[in-house]
C-alpha atoms as a PDB file:
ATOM      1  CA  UNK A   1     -16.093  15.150  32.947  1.00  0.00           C
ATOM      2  CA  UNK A   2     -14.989  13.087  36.113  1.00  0.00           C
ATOM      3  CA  UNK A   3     -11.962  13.704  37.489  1.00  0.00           C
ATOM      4  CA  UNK A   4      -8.968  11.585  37.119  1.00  0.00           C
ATOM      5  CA  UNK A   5      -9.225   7.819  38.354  1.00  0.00           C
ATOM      6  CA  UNK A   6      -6.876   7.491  41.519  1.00  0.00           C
ATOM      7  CA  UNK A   7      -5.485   4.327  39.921  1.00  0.00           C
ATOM      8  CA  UNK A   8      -4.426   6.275  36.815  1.00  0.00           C
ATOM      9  CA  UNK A   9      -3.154   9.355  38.607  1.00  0.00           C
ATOM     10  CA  UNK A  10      -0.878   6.530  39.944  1.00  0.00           C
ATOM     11  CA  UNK A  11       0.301   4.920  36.657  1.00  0.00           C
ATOM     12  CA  UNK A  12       0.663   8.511  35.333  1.00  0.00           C
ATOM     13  CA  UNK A  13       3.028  10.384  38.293  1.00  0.00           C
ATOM     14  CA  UNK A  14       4.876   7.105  38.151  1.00  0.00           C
ATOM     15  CA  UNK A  15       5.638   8.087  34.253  1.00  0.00           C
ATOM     16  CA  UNK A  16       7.391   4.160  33.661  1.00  0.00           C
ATOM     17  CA  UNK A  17       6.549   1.859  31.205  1.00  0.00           C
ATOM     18  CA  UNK A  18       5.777  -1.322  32.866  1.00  0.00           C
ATOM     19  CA  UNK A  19       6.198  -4.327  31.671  1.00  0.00           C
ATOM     20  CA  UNK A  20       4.216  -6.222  34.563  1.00  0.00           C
ATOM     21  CA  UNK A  21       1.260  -4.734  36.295  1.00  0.00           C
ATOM     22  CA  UNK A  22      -1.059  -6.521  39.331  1.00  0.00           C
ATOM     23  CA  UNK A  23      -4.167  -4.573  39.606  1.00  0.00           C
ATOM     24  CA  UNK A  24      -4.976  -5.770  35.856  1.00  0.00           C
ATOM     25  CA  UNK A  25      -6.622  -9.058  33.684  1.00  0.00           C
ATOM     26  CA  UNK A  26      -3.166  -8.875  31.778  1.00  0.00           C
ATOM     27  CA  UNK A  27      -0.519  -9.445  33.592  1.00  0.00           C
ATOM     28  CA  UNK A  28       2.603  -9.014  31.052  1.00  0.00           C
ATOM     29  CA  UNK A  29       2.629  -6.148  28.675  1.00  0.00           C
ATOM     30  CA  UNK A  30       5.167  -6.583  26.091  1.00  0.00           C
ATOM     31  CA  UNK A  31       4.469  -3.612  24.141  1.00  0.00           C
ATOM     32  CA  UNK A  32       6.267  -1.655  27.115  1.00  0.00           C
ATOM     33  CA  UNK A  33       9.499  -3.416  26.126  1.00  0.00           C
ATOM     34  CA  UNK A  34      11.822  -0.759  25.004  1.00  0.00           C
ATOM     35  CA  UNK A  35      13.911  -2.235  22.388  1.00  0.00           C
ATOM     36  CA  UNK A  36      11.365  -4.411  21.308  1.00  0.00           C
ATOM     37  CA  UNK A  37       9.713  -1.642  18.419  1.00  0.00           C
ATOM     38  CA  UNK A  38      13.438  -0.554  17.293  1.00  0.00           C
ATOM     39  CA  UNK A  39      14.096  -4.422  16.755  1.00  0.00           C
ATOM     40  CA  UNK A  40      10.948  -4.972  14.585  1.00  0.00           C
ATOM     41  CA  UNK A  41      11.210  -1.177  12.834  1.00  0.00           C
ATOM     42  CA  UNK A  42      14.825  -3.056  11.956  1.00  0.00           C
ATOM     43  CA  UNK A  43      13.735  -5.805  10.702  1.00  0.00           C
ATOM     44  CA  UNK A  44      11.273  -4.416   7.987  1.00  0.00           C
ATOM     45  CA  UNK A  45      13.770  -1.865   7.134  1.00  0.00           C
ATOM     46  CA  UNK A  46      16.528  -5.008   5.944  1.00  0.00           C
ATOM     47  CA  UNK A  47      13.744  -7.067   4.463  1.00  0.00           C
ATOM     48  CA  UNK A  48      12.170  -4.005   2.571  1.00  0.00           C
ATOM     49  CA  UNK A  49       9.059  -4.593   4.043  1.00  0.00           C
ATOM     50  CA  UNK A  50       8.857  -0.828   5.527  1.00  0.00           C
ATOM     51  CA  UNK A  51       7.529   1.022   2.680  1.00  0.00           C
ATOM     52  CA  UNK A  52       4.535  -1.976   1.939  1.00  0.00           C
ATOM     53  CA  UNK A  53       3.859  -1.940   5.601  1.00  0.00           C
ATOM     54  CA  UNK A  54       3.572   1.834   5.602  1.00  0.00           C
ATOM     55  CA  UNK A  55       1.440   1.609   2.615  1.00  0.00           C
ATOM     56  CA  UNK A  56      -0.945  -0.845   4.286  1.00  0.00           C
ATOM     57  CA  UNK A  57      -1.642   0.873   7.710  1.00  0.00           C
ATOM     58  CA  UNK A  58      -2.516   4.142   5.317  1.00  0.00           C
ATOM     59  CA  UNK A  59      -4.809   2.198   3.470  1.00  0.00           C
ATOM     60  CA  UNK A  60      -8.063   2.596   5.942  1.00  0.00           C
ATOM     61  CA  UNK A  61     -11.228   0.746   5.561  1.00  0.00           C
ATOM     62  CA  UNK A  62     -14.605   1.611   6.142  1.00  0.00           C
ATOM     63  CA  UNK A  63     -16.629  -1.766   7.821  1.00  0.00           C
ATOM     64  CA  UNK A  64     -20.096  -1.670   8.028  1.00  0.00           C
ATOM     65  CA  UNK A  65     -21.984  -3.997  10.788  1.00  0.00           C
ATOM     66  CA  UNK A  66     -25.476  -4.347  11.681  1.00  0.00           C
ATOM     67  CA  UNK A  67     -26.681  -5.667  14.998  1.00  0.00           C
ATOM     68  CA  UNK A  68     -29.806  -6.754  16.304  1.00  0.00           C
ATOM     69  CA  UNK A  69     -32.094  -6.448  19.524  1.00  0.00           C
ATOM     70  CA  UNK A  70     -35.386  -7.735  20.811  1.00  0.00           C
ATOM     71  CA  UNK A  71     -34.819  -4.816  23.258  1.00  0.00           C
ATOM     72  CA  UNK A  72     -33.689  -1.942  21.316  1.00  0.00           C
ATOM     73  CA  UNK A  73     -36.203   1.139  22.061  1.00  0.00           C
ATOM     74  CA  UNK A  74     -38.355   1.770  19.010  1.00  0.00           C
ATOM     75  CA  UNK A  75     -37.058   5.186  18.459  1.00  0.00           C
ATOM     76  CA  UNK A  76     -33.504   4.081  17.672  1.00  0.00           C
ATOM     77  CA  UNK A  77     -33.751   1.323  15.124  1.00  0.00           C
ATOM     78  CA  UNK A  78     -31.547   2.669  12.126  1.00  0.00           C
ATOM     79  CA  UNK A  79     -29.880   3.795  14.814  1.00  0.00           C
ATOM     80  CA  UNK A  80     -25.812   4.839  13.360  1.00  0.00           C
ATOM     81  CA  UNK A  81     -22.802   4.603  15.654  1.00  0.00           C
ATOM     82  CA  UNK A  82     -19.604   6.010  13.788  1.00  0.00           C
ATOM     83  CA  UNK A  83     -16.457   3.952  15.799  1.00  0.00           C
ATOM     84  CA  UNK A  84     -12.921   4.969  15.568  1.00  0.00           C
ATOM     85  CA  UNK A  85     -10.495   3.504  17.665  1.00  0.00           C
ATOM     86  CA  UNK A  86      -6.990   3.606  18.317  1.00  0.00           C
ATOM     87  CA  UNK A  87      -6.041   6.265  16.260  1.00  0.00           C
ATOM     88  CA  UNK A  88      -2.317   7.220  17.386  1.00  0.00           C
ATOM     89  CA  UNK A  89      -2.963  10.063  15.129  1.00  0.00           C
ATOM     90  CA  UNK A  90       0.900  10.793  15.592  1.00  0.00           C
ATOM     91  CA  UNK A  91       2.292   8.084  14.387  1.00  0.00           C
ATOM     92  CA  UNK A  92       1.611   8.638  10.491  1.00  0.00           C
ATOM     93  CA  UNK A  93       2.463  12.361   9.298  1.00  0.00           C
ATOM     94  CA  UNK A  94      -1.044  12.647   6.925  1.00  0.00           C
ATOM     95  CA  UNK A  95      -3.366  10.223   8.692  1.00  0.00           C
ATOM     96  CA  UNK A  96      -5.700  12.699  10.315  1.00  0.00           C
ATOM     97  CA  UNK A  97      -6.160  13.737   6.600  1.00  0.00           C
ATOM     98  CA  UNK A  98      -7.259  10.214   5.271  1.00  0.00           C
ATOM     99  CA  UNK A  99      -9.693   9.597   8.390  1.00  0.00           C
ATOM    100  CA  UNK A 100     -11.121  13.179   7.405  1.00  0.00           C
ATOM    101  CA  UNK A 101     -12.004  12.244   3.987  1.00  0.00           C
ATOM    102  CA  UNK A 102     -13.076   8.745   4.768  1.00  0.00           C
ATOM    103  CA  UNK A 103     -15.325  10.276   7.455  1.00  0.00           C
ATOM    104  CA  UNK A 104     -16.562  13.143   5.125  1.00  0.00           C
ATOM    105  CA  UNK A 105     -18.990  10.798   2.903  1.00  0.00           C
ATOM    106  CA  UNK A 106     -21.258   9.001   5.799  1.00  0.00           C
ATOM    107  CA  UNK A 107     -23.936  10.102   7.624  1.00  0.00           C
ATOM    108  CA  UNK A 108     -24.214   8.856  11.199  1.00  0.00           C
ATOM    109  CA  UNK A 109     -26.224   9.847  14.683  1.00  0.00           C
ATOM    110  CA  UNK A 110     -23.014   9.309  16.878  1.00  0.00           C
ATOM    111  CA  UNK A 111     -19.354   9.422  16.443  1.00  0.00           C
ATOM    112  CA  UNK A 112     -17.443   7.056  19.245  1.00  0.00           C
ATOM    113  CA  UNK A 113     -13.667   7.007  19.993  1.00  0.00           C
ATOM    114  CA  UNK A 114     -11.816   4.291  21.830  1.00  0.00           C
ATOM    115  CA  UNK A 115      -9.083   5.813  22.685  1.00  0.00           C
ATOM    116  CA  UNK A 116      -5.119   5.384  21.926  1.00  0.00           C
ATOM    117  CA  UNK A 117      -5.294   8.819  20.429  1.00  0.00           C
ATOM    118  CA  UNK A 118      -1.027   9.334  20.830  1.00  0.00           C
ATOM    119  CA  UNK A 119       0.978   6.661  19.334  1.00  0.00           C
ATOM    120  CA  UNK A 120       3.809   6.930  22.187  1.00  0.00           C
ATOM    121  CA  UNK A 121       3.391   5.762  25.742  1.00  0.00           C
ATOM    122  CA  UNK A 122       4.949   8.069  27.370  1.00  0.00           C
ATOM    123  CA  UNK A 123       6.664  12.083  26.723  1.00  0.00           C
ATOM    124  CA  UNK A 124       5.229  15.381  25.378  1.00  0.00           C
ATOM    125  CA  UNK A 125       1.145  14.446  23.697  1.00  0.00           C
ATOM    126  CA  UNK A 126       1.780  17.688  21.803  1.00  0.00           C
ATOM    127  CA  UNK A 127       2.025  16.232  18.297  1.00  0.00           C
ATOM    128  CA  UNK A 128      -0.703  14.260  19.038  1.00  0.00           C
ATOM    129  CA  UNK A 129      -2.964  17.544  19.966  1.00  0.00           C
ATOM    130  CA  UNK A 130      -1.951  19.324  17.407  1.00  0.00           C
ATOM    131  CA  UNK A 131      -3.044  16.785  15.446  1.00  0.00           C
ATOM    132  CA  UNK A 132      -6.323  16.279  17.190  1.00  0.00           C
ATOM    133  CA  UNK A 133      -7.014  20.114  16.671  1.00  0.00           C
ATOM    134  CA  UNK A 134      -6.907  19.351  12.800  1.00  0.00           C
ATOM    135  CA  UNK A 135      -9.172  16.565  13.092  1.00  0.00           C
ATOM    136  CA  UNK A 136     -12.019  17.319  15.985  1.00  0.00           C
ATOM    137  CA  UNK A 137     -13.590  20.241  14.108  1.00  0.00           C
ATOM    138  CA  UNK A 138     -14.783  17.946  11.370  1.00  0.00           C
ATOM    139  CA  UNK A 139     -15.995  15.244  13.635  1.00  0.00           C
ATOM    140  CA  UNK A 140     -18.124  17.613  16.119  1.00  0.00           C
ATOM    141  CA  UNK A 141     -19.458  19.699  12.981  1.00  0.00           C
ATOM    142  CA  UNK A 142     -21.146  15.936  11.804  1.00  0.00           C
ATOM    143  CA  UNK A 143     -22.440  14.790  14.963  1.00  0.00           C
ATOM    144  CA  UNK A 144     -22.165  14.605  18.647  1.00  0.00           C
ATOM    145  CA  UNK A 145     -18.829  12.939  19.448  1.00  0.00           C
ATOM    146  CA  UNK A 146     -17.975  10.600  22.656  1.00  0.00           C
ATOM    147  CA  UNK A 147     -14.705   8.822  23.919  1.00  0.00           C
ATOM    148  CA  UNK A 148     -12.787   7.006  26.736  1.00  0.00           C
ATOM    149  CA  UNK A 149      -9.027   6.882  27.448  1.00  0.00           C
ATOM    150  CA  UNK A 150      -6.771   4.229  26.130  1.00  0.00           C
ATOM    151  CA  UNK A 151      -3.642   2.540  27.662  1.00  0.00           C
ATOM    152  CA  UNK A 152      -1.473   5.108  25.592  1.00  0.00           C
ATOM    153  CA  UNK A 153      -3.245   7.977  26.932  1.00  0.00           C
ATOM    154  CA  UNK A 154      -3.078  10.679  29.615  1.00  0.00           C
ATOM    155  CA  UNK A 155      -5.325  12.605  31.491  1.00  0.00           C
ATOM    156  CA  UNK A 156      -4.137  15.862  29.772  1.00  0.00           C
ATOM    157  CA  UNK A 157      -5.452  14.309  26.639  1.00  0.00           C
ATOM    158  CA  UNK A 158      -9.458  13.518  27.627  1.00  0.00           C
ATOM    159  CA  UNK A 159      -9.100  17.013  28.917  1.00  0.00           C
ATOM    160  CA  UNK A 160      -8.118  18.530  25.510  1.00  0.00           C
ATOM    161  CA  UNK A 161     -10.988  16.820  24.241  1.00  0.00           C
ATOM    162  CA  UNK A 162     -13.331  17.348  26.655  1.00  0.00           C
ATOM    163  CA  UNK A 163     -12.573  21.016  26.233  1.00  0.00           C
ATOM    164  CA  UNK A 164     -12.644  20.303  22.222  1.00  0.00           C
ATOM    165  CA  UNK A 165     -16.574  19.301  22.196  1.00  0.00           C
ATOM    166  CA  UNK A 166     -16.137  15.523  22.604  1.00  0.00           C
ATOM    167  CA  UNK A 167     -17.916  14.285  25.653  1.00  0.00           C
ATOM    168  CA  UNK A 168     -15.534  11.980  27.574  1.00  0.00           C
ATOM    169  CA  UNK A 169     -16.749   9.186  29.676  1.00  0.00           C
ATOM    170  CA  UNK A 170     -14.356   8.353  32.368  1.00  0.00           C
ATOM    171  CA  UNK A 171     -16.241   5.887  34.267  1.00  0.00           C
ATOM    172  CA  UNK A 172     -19.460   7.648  33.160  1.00  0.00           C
ATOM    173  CA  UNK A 173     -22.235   7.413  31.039  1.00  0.00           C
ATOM    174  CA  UNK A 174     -24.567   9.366  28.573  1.00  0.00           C
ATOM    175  CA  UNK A 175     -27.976   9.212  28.394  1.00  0.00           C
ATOM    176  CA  UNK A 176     -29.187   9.534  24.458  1.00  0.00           C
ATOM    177  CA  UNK A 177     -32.773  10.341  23.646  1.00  0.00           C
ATOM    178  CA  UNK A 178     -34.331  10.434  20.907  1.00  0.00           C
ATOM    179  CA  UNK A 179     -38.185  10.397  19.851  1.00  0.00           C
ATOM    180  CA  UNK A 180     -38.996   9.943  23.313  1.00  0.00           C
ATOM    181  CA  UNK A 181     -36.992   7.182  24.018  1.00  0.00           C
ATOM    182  CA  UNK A 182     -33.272   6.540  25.361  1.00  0.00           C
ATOM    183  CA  UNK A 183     -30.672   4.413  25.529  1.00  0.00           C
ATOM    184  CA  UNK A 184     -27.077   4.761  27.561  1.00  0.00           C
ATOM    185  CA  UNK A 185     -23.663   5.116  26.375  1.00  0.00           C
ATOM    186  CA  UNK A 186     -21.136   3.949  29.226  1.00  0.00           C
ATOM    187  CA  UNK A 187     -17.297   4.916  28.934  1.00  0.00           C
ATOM    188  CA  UNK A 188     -14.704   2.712  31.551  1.00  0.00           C
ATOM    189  CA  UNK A 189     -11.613   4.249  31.464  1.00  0.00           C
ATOM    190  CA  UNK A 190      -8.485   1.873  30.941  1.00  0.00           C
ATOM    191  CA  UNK A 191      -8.197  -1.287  32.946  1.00  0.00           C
ATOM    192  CA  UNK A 192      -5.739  -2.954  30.141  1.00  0.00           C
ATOM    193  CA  UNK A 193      -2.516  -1.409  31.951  1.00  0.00           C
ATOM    194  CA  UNK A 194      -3.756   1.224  34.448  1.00  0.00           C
ATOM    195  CA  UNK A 195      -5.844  -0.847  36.253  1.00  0.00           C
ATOM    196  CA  UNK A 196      -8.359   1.997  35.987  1.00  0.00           C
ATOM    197  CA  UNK A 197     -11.834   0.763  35.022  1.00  0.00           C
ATOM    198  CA  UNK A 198     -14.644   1.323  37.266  1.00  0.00           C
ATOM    199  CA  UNK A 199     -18.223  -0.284  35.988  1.00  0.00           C
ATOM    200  CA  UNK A 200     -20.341   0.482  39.185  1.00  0.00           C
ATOM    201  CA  UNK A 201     -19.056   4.114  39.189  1.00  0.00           C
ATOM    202  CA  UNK A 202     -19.422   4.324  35.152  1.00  0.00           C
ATOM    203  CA  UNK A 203     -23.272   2.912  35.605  1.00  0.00           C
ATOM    204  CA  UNK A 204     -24.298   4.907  38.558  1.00  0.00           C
ATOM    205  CA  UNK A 205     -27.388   6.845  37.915  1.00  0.00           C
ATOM    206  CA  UNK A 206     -29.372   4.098  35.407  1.00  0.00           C
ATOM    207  CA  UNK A 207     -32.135   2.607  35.685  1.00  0.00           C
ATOM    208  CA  UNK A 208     -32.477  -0.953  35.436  1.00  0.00           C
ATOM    209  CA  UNK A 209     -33.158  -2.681  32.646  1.00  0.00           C
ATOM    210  CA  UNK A 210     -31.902   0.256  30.118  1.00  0.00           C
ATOM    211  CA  UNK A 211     -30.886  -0.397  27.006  1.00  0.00           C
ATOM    212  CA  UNK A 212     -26.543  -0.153  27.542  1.00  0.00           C
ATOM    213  CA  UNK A 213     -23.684   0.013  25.594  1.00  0.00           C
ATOM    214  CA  UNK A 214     -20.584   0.084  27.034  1.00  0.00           C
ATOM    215  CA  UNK A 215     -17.254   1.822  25.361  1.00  0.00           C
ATOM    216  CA  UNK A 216     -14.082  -0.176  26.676  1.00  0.00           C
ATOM    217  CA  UNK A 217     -11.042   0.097  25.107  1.00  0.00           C
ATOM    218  CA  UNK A 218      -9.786  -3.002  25.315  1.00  0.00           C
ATOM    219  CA  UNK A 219     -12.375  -6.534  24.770  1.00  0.00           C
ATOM    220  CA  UNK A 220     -11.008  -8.310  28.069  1.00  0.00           C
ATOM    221  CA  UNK A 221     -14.427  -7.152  30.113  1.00  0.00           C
ATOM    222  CA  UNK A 222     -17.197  -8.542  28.388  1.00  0.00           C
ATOM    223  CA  UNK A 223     -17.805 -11.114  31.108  1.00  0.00           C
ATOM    224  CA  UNK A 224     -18.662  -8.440  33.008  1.00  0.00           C
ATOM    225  CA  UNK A 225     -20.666  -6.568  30.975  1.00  0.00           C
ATOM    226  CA  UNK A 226     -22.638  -9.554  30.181  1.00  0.00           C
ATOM    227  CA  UNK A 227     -23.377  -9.709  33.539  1.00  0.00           C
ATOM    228  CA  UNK A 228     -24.621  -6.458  33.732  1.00  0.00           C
ATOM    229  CA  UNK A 229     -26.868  -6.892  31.206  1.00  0.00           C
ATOM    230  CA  UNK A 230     -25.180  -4.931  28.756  1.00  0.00           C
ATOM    231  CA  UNK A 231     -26.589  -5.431  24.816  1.00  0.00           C
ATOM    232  CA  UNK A 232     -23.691  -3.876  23.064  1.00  0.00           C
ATOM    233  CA  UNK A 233     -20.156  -4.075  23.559  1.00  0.00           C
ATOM    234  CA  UNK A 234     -17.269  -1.612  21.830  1.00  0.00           C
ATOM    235  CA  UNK A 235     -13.743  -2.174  21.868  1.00  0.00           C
ATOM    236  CA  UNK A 236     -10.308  -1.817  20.282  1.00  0.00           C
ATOM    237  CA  UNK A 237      -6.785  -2.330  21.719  1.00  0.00           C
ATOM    238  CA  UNK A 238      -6.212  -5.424  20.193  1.00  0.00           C
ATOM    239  CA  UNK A 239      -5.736  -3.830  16.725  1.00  0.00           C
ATOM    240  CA  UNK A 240      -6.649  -7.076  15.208  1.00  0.00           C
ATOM    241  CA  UNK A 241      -2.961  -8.197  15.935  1.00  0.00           C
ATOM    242  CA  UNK A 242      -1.872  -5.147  13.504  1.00  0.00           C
ATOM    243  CA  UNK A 243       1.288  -7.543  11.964  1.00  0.00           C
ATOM    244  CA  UNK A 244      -0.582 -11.201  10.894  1.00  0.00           C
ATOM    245  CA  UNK A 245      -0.293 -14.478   8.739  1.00  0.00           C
ATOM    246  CA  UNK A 246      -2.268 -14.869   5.929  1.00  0.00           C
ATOM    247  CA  UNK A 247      -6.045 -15.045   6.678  1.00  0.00           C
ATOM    248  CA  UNK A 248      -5.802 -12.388   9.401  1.00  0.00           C
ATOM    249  CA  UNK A 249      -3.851 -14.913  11.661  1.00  0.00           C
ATOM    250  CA  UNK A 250      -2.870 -12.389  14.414  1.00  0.00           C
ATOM    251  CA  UNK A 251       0.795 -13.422  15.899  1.00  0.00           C
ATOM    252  CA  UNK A 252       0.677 -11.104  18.818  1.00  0.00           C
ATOM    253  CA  UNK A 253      -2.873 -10.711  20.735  1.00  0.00           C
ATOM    254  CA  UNK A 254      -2.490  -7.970  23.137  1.00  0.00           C
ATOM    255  CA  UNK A 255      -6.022  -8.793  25.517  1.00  0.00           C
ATOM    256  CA  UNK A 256      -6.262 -11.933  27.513  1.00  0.00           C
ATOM    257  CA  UNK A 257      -8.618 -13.144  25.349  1.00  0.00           C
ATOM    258  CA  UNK A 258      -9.449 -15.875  22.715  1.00  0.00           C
ATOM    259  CA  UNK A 259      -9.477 -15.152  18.974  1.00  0.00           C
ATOM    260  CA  UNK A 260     -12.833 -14.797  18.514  1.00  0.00           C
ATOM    261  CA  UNK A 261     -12.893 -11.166  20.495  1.00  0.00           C
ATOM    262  CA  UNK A 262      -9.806  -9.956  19.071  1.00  0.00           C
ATOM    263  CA  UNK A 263     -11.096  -8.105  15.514  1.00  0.00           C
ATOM    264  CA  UNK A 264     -15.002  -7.751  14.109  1.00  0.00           C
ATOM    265  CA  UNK A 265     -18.398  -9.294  15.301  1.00  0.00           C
ATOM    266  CA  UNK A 266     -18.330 -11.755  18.244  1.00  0.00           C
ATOM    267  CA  UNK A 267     -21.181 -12.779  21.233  1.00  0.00           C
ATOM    268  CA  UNK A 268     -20.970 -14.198  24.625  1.00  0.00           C
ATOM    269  CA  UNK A 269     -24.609 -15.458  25.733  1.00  0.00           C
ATOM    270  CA  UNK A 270     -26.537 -12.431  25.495  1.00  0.00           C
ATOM    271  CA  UNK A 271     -24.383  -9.487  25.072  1.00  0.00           C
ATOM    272  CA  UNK A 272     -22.927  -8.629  21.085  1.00  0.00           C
ATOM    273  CA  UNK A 273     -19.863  -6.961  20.512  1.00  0.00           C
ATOM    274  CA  UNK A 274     -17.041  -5.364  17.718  1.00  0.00           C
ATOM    275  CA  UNK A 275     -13.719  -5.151  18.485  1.00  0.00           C
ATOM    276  CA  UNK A 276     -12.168  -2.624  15.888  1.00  0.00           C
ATOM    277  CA  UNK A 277      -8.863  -3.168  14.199  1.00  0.00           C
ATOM    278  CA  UNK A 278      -7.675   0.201  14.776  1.00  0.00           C
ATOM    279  CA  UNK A 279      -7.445   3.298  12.545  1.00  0.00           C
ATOM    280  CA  UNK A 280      -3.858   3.818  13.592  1.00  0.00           C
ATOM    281  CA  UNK A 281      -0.633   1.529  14.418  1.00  0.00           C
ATOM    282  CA  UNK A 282       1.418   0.567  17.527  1.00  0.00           C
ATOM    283  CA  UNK A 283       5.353   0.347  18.198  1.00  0.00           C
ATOM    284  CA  UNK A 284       5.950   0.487  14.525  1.00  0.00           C
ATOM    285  CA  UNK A 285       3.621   2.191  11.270  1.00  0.00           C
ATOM    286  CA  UNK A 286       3.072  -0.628   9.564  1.00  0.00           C
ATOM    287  CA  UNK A 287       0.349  -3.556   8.653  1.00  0.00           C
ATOM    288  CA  UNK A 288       0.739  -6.773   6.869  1.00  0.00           C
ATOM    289  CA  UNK A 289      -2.812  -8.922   6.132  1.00  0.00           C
ATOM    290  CA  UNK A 290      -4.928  -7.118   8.842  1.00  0.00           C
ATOM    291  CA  UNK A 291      -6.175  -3.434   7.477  1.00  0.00           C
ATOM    292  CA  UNK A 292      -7.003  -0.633   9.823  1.00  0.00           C
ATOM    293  CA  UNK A 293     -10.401   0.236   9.887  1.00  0.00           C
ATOM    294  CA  UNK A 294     -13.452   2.895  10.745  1.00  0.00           C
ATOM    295  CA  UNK A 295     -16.940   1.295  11.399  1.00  0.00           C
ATOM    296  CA  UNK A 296     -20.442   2.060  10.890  1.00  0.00           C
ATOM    297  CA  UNK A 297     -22.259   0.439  13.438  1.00  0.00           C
ATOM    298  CA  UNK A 298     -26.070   0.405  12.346  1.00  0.00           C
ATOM    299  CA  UNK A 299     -28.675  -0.647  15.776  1.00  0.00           C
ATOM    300  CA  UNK A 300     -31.959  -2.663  14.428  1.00  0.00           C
ATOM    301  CA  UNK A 301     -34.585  -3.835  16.483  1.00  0.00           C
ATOM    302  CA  UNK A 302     -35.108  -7.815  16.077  1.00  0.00           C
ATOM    303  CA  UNK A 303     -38.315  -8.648  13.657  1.00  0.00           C
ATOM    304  CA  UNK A 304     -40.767 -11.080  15.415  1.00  0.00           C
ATOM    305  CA  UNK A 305     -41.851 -13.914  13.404  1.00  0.00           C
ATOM    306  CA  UNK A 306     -45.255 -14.506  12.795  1.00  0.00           C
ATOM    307  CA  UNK A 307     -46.292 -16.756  14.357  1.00  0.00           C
ATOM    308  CA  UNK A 308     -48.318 -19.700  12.051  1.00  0.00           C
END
């Protein structure tokens, strides 16, 4: 595992929430406003919405999606990615029990994480590890298991995991092979708040025209991965707006970007993407019209038509 990014040994020593940052795509971050969760966890509580919203961000779904390439090698089509993201495993006393036994029934090649394991900012990760420790043996017992770092997380956490069987990318990649073929997994670490993503340094060792997927935790980069001639995109963050209007309507989108990246499928010229909803929940345990989610990514290779 690489060593911390200098940017994010910054952020970390610093140990303040900031609600502006200047090295990042998004400029104002208002899920750093203190007061801000205890207002909303107030509101619910007087309304009697608490206990539904609780109930909702328990009730985890399991989305399948299927994407195609005219460039996929041939010894990965059927290809399963297993992606979790966001899982502030802390914030719900018995949710690293329901991901367990939605996990337990599928078969998969590859488990990804997104990151957001904690579900605080900032303080003592322990709950959070301990937490971890409970989940991570069933995980790595299925399948080889890969993740990045998350705008909630530390360094101290990728090196739990690291140490835990899950091969971290921190601006780095992963060459997968299989029947003689191979493809790339490439990890940025956060550039949402710490201002810590590094592409070049993530991509440094592959050879052009690879097949690439790149593991962000957040959607705002897929300019640039488009660019780089990425095929596949993963990303969370956004939690699909976690609180929405009927319809899935977010109300809050926390990436500077349009509606179409912030939950499911989405494209931009070449490059396809999901952006999950989130297993877990931010600032306050609860969802209304926007259901977390795990999701079983299956890779096919495009059929040519024949031609007539």
């Amino acid at each position: 595992m690489k060593p911390i990014n200098k940017n994010r040994k910054i952020g970390e020593i610093s140990n303040q929430l900031k609600v502006f940052t200047t090295n990042t795509k998004k400029k104002f971050h208002i899920e750093n406003i203190n007061w801000l969760g205890t207002m909303i966890k107030l509101v619910f509580r007087y309304t009697f919405l608490s206990k539904i919203g609780l109930r909702n961000a328990k009730n985890i779904k399991l989305r399948k999606a299927t994407f195609d390439f005219s460039n996929l090698p041939n010894g990965f089509n059927g290809y399963r990615i297993l992606f979790i993201s966001d899982l502030h495993i802390d914030c719900i006393h018995s949710l690293h029990k329901i991901i367990e036994e939605r996990v337990s029934k599928l078969e998969y090649d590859i488990c990804v994480l997104g990151g957001d394991y904690r579900f605080r900012s900032r303080g003592n990760p322990l709950i959070a590890i301990e937490k971890l420790k409970q989940l991570l043996p069933i995980l790595v017992k299925k399948s080889p298991v890969y993740g990045i770092l998350g705008n909630h997380d530390q360094y101290e956490i990728a090196e739990f995991l690291n140490e835990n069987n899950v091969h971290m990318l921190i601006n780095d990649n992963f060459r997968i092979e299989k029947k003689g073929k191979c493809i790339y997994l490439v990890g940025i670490d956060d550039g949402h708040y710490f201002g810590a993503a590094d592409l070049p340094e993530a991509e440094k060792g592959i050879p052009e025209k690879e097949f690439k997927i790149l593991l962000s935790h957040s959607p705002e980069f897929y300019k640039e991965a488009e660019s780089k001639g990425y095929s596949l995109y993963l990303a969370g963050h956004t939690h699909g707006g976690q609180i929405c209007l009927p319809g899935g309507i977010p109300i809050i989108k926390e990436a500077p970007v349009s509606n179409n990246f912030i939950s499911g499928k989405w494209s931009f010229n070449t490059l396809k993407g999901y952006t999950s909803k989130g297993v877990g929940s931010s600032m306050v345990p609860v969802r209304f019209f926007c259901p977390p989610e795990i999701v079983l990514i299956t890779l096919k290779i495009t059929l040519k038509k024949a031609l007539p």
